[in-house]
PDB file of N, CA and C in Angstrom:
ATOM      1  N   UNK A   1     114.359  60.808  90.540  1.00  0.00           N
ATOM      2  CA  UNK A   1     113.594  61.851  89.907  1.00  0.00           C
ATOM      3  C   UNK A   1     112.092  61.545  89.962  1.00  0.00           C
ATOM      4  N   UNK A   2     111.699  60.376  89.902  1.00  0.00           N
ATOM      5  CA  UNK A   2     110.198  60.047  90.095  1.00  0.00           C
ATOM      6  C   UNK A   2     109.794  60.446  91.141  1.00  0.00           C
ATOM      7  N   UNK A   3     110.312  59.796  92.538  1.00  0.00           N
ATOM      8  CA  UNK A   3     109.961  59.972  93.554  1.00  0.00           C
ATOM      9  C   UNK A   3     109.693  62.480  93.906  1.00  0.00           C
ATOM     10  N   UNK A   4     110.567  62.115  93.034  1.00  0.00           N
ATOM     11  CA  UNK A   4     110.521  63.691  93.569  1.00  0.00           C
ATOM     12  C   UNK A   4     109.029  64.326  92.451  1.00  0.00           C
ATOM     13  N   UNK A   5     109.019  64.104  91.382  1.00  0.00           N
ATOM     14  CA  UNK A   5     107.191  63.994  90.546  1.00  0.00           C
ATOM     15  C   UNK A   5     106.455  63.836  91.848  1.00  0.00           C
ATOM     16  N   UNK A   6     106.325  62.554  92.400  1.00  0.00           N
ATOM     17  CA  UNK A   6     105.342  62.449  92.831  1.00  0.00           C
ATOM     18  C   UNK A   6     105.264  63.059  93.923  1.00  0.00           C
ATOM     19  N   UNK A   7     106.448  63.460  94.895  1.00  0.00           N
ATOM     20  CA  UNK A   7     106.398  64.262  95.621  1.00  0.00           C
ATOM     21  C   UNK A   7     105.850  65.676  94.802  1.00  0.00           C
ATOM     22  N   UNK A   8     105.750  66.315  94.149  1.00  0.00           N
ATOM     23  CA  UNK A   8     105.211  67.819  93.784  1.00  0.00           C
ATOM     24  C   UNK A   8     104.043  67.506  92.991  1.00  0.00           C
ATOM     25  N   UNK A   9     103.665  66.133  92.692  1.00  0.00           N
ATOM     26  CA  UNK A   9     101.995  65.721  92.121  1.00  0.00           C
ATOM     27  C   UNK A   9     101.770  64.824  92.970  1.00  0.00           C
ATOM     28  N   UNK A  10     100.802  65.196  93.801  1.00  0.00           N
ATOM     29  CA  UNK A  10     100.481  63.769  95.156  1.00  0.00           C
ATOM     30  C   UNK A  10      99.779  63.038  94.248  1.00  0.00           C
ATOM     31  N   UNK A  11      98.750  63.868  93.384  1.00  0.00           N
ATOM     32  CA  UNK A  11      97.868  62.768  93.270  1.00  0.00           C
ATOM     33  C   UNK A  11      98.590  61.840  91.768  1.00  0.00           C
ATOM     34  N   UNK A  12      99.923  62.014  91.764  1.00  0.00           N
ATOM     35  CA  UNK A  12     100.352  60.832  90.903  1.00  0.00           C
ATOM     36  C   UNK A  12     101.422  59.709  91.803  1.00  0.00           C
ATOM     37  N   UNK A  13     100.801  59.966  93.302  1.00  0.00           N
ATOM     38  CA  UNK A  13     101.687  58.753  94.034  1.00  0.00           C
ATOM     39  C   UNK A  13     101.220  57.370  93.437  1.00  0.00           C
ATOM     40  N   UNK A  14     101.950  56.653  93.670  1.00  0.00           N
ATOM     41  CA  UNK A  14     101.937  55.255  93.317  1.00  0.00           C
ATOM     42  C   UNK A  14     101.530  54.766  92.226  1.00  0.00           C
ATOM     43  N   UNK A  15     101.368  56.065  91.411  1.00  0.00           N
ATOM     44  CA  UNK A  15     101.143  55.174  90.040  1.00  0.00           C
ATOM     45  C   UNK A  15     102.095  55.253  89.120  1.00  0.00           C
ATOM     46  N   UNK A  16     103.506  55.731  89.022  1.00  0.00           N
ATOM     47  CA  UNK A  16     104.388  55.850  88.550  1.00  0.00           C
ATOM     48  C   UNK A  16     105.857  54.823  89.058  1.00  0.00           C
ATOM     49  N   UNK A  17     105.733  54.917  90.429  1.00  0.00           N
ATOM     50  CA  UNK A  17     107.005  54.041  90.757  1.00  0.00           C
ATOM     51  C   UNK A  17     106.265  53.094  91.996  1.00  0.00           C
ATOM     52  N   UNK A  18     106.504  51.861  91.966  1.00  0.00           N
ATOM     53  CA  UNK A  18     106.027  51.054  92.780  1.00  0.00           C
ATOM     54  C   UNK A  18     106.406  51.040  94.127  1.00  0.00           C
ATOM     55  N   UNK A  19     106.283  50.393  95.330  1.00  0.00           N
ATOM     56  CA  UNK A  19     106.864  50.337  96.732  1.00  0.00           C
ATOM     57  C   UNK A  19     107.793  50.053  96.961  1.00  0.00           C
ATOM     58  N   UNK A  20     108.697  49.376  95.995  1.00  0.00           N
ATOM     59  CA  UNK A  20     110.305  49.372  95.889  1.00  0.00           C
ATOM     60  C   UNK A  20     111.179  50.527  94.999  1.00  0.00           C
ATOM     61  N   UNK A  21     110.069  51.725  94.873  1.00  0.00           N
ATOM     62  CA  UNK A  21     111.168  52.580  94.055  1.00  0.00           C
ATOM     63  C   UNK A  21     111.357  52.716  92.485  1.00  0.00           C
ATOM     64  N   UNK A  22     110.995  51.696  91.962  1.00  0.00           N
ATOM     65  CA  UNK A  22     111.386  51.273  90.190  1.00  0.00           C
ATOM     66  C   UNK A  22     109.664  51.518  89.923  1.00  0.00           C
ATOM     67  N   UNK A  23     110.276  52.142  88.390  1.00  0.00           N
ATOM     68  CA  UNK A  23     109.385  52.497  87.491  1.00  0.00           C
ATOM     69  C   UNK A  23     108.667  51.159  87.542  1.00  0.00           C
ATOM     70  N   UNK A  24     107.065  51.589  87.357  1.00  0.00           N
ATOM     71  CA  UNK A  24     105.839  50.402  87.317  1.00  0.00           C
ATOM     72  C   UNK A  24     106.288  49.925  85.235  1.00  0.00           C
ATOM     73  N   UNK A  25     106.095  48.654  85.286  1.00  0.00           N
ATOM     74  CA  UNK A  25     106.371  48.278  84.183  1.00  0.00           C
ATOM     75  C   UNK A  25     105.251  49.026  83.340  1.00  0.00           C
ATOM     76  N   UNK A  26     103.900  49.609  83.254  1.00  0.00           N
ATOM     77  CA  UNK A  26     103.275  50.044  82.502  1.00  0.00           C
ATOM     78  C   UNK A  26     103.693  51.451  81.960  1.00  0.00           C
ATOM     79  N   UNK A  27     104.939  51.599  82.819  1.00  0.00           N
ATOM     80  CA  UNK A  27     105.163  53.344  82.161  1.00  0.00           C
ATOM     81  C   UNK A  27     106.129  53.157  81.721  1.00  0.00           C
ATOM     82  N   UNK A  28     106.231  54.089  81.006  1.00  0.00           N
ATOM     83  CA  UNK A  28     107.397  54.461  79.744  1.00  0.00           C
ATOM     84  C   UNK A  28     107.945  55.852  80.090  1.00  0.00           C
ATOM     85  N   UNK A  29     109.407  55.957  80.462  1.00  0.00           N
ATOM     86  CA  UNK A  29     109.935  57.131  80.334  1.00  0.00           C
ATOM     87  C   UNK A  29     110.927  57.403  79.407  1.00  0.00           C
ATOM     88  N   UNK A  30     110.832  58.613  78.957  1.00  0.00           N
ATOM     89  CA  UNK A  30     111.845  58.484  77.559  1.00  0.00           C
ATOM     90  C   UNK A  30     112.535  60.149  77.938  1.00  0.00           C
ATOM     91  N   UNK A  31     114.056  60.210  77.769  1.00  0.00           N
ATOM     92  CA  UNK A  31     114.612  61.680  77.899  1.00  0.00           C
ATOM     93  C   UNK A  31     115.170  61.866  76.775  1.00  0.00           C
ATOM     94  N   UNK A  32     114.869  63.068  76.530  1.00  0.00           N
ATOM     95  CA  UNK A  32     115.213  63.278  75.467  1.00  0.00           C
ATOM     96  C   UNK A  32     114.787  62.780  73.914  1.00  0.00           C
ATOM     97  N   UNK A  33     113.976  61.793  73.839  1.00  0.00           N
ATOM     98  CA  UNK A  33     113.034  61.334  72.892  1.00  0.00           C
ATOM     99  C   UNK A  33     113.347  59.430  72.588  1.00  0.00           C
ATOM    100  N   UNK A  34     114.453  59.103  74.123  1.00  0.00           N
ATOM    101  CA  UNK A  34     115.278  58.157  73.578  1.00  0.00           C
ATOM    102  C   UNK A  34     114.339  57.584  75.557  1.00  0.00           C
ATOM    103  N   UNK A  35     113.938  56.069  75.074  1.00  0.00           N
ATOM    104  CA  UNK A  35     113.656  55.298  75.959  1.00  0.00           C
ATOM    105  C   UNK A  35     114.602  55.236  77.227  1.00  0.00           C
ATOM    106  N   UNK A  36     114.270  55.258  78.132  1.00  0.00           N
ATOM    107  CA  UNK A  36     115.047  55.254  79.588  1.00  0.00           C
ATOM    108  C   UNK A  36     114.390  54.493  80.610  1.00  0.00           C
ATOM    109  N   UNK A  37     115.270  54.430  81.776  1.00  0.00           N
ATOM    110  CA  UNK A  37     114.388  53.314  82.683  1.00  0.00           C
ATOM    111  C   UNK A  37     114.964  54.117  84.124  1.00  0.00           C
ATOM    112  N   UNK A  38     115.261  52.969  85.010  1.00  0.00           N
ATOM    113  CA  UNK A  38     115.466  53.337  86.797  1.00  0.00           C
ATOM    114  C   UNK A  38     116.611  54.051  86.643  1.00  0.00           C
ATOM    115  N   UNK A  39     117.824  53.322  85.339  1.00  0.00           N
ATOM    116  CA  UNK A  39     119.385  53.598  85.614  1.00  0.00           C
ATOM    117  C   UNK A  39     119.450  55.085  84.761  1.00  0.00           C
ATOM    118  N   UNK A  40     118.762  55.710  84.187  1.00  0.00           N
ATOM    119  CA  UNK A  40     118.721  56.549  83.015  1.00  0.00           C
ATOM    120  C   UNK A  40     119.351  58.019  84.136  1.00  0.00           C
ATOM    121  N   UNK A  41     120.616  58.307  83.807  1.00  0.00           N
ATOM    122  CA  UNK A  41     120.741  59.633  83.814  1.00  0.00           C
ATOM    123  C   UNK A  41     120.216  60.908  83.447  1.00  0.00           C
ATOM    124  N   UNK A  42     119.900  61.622  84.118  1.00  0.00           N
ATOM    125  CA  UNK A  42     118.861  62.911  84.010  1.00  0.00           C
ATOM    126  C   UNK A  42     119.682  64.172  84.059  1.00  0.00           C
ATOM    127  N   UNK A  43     120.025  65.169  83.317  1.00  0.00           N
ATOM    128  CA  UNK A  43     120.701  66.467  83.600  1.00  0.00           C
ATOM    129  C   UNK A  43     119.489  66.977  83.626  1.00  0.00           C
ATOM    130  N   UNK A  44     119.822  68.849  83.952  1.00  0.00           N
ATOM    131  CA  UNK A  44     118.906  69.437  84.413  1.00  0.00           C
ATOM    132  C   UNK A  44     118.508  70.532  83.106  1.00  0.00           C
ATOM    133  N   UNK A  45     119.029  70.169  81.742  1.00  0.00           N
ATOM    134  CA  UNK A  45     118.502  70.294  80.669  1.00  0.00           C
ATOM    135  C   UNK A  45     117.701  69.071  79.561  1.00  0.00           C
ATOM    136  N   UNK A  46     117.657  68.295  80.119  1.00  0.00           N
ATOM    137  CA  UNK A  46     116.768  67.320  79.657  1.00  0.00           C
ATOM    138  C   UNK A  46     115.714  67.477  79.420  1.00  0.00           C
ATOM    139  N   UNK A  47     115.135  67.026  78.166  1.00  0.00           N
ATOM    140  CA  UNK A  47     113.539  66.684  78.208  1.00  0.00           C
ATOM    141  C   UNK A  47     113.544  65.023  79.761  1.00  0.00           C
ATOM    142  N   UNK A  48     112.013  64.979  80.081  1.00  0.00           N
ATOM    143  CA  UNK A  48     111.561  63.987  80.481  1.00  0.00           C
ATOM    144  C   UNK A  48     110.035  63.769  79.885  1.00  0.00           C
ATOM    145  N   UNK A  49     109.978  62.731  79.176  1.00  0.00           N
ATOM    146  CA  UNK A  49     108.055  62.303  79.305  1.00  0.00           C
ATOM    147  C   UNK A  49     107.715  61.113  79.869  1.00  0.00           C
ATOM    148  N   UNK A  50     107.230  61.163  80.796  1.00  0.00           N
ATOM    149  CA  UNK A  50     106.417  60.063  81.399  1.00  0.00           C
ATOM    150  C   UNK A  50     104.912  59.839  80.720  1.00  0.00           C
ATOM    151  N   UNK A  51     105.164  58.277  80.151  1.00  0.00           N
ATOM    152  CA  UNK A  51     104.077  58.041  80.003  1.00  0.00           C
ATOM    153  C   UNK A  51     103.519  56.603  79.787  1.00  0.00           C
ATOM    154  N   UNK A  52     102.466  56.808  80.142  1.00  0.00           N
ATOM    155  CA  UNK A  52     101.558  55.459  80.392  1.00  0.00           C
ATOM    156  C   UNK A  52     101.389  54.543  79.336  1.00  0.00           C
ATOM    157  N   UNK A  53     101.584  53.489  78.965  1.00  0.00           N
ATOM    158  CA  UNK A  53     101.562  51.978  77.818  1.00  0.00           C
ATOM    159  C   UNK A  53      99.727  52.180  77.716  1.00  0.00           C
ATOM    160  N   UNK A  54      99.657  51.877  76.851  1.00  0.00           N
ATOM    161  CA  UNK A  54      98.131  51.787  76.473  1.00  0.00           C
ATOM    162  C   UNK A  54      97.854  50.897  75.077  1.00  0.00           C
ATOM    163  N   UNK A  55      96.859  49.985  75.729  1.00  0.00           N
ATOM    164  CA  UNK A  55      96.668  48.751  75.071  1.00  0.00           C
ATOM    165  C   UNK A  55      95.308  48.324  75.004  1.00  0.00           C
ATOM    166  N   UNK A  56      94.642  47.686  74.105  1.00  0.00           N
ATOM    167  CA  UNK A  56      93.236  47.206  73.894  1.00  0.00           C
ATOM    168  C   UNK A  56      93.009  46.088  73.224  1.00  0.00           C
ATOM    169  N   UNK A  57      91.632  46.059  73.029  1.00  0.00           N
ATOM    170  CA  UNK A  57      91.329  44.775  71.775  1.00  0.00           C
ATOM    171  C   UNK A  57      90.404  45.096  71.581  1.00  0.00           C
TER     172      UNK A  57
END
């Protein structure tokens, strides 16, 4: 499912799934409001949010 994001948002290539395919450890995807990862099953009524870890000091 990523690969296909970034296929219909170019300009979010490579910043979502790395050159092997798997989610970049800085993102967080959650379906349905519940944390998910590479193995996470997706129906085609699902929520999806992708989103970016954000951190400071």
């Amino acid at each position: 499912m990523m690969r296909a994001l970034e296929r219909e948002h170019p300009a979010a290539g490579g910043w979502i799934v790395d050159e092997r395919g798997l989610i970049r450890r800085h993102i967080n995807v959650f379906v349905n409001g519940e944390l998910g990862g590479d193995e996470t099953a997706v129906g085609a009524e699902d929520r999806v949010d992708v989103l970016p870890a954000i951190s400071g000091g």
